[in-house]
Protein backbone atom coordinates (compact mmCIF):
# COMPACT_ATOMS: atom_id res chain seq x y z
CA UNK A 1 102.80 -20.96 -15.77
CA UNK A 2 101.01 -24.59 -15.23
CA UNK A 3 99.00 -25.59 -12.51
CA UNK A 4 97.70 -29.38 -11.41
CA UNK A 5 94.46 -28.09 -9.74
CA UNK A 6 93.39 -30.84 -7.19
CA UNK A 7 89.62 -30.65 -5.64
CA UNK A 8 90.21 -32.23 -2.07
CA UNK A 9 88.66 -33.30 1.06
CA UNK A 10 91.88 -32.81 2.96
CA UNK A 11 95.26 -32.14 2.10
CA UNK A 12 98.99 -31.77 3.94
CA UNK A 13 102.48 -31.05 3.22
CA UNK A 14 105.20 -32.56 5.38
CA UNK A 15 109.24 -31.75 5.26
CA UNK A 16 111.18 -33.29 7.73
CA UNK A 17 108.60 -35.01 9.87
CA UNK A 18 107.44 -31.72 10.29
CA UNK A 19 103.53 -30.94 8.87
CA UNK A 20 104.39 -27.31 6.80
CA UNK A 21 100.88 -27.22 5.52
CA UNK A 22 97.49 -28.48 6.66
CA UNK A 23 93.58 -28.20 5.06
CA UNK A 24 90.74 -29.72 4.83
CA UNK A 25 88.26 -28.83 2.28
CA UNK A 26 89.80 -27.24 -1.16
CA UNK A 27 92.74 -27.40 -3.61
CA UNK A 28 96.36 -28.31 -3.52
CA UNK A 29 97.43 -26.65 -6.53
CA UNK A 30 100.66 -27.79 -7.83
CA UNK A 31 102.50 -24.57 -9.38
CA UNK A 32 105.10 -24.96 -12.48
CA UNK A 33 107.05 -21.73 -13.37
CA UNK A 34 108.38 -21.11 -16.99
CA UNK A 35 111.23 -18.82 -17.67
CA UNK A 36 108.71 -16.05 -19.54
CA UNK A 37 106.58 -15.89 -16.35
CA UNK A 38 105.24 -12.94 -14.41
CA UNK A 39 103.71 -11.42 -11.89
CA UNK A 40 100.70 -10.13 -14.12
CA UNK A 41 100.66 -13.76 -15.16
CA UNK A 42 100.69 -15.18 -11.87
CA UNK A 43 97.57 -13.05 -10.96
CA UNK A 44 95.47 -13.78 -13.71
CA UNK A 45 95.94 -17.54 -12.89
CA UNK A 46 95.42 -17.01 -9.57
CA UNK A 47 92.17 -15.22 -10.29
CA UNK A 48 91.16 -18.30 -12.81
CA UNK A 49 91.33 -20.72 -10.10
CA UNK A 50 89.48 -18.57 -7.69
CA UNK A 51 86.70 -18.34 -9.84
CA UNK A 52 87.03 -22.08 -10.56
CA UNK A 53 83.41 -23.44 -10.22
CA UNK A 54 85.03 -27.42 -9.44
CA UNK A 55 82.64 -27.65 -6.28
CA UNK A 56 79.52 -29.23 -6.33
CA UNK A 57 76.08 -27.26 -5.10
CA UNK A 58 73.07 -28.89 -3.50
CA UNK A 59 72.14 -30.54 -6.91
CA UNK A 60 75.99 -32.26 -7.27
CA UNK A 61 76.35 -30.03 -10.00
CA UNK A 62 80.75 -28.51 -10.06
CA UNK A 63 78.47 -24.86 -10.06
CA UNK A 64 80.60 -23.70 -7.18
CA UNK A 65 84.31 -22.24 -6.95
CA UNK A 66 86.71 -22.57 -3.59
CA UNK A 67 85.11 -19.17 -2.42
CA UNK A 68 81.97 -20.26 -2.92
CA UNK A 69 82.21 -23.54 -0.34
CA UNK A 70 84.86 -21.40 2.30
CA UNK A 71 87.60 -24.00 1.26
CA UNK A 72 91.47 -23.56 1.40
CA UNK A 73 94.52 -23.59 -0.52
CA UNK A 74 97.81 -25.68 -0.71
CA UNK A 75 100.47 -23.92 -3.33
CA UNK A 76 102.90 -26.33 -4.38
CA UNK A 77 105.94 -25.18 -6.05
CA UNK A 78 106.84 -28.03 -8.61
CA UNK A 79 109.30 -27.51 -11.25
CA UNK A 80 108.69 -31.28 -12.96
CA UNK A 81 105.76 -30.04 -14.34
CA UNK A 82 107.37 -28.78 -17.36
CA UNK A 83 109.46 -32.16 -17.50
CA UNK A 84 110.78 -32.36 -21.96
CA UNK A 85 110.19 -35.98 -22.20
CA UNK A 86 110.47 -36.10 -26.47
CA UNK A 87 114.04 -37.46 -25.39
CA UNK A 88 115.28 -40.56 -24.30
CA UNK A 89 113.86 -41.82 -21.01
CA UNK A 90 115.28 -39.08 -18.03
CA UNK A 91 113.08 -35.94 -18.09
CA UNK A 92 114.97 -32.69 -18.96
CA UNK A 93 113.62 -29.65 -16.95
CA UNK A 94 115.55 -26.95 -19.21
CA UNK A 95 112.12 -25.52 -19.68
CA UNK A 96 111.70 -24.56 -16.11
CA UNK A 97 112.47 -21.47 -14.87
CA UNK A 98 115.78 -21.13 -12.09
CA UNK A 99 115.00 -20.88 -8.81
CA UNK A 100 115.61 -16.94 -8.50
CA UNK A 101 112.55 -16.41 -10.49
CA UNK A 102 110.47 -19.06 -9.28
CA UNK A 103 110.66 -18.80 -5.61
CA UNK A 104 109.21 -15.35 -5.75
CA UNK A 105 106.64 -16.02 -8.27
CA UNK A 106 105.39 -18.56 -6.33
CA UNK A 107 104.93 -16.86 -3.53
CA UNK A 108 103.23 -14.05 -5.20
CA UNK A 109 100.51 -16.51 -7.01
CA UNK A 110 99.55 -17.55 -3.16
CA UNK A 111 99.62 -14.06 -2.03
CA UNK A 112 97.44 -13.34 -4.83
CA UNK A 113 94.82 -16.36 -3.70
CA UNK A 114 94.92 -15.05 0.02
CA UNK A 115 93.76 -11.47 -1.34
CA UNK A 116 90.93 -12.81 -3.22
CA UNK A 117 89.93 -14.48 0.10
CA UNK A 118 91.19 -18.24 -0.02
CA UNK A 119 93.23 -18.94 3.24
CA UNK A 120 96.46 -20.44 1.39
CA UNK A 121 99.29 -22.14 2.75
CA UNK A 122 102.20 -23.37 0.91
CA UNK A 123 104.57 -26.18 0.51
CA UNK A 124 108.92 -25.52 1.19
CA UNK A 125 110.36 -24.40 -2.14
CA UNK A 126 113.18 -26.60 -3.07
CA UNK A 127 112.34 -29.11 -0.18
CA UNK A 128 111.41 -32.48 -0.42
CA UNK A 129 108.21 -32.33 0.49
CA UNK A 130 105.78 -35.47 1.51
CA UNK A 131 102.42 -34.33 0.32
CA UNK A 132 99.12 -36.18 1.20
CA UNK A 133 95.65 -35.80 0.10
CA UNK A 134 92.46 -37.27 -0.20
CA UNK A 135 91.15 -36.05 -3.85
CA UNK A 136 87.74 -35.57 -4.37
CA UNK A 137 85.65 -36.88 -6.73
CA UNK A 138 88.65 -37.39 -8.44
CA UNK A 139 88.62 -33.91 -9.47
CA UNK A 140 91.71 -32.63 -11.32
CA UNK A 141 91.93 -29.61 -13.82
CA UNK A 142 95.11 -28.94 -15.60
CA UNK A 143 95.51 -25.17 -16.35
CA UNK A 144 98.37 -23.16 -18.09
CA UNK A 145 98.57 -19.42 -18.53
C-alpha cells in the first residue's frame, strides 16, 4: 500500500461538475493498492498517518498530527501510483491491484481514519476525478506499508 500524504489548507474533489469531496484544513491522501494488500495493512497505515505529527504547533515546529489541529481527510484512490516506468516511455500499472480488491480496501483505510476520529471523505473510485488543493507549506510525505 502507498500513500502521497498532502498537508493542506483546503482541498476538493470534483466528478462531473459535481464537488464529491470538500475540506479545509488537513490531508488529501492519495491511496495506491498492491495486489498483496490487506485489511490489517490498510489499518496500520491508516493509524501511521493519524499519528502523523506534519502540523506545526505554536513554535512552527511539524510537532502536531491531523488529530491534534481537528483537521480532515480526503482518500484518494489512485492506482498510478505504482506506475513500472523501467520500460520504454508509457507507464505499466501491472503492479496495481484490480479493482475488486482495491475498491474495498480503499474504503476500509478511510473507514479506518474516521474511527480514529479524522472526519474523512473520499474521492469516486474509478472516476475521473478533478482534484484541487492548496498544499501547505509544501508539505508532502510519501509512505508505503
Amino acid at each position: 500500500m502507498r500513500a502521497v500524504i498532502q498537508r493542506v489548507k483546503q482541498g476538493q474533489v470534483i466528478v462531473n461538475g459535481e464537488t464529491v469531496a470538500d475540506i479545509t484544513r488537513g490531508m488529501v491522501i492519495l491511496l495506491g493498492i498492491g495486489p498483496e494488500d490487506t485489511a490489517e495493512i490498510a489499518e496500520q497505515l491508516a493509524d501511521k498517518i493519524s499519528y502523523l505529527r506534519i502540523f506545526n504547533d505554536d513554535d512552527d515546529k511539524m510537532n502536531l498530527s491531523i488529530r491534534d489541529v481537528g483537521g480532515a481527510a480526503i482518500v484518494i484512490s489512485q492506482f498510478t501510483l505504482f506506475a513500472d516506468t523501467s520500460r520504454g516511455r508509457r507507464p505499466s500499472f501491472i503492479g496495481a491491484a484490480k479493482p475488486s480488491l482495491a475498491e474495498p480496501l480503499v474504503d476500509t483505510f478511510a473507514a479506518f481514519l474516521a474511527d480514529r476520529g479524522i472526519p474523512t471523505q473520499t474521492g469516486v473510485f474509478g472516476a475521473h476525478m478533478d482534484v484541487q488543493l492548496i498544499n501547505d507549506g509544501p508539505v508532502t510525505i510519501v509512505m508505503e506499508l
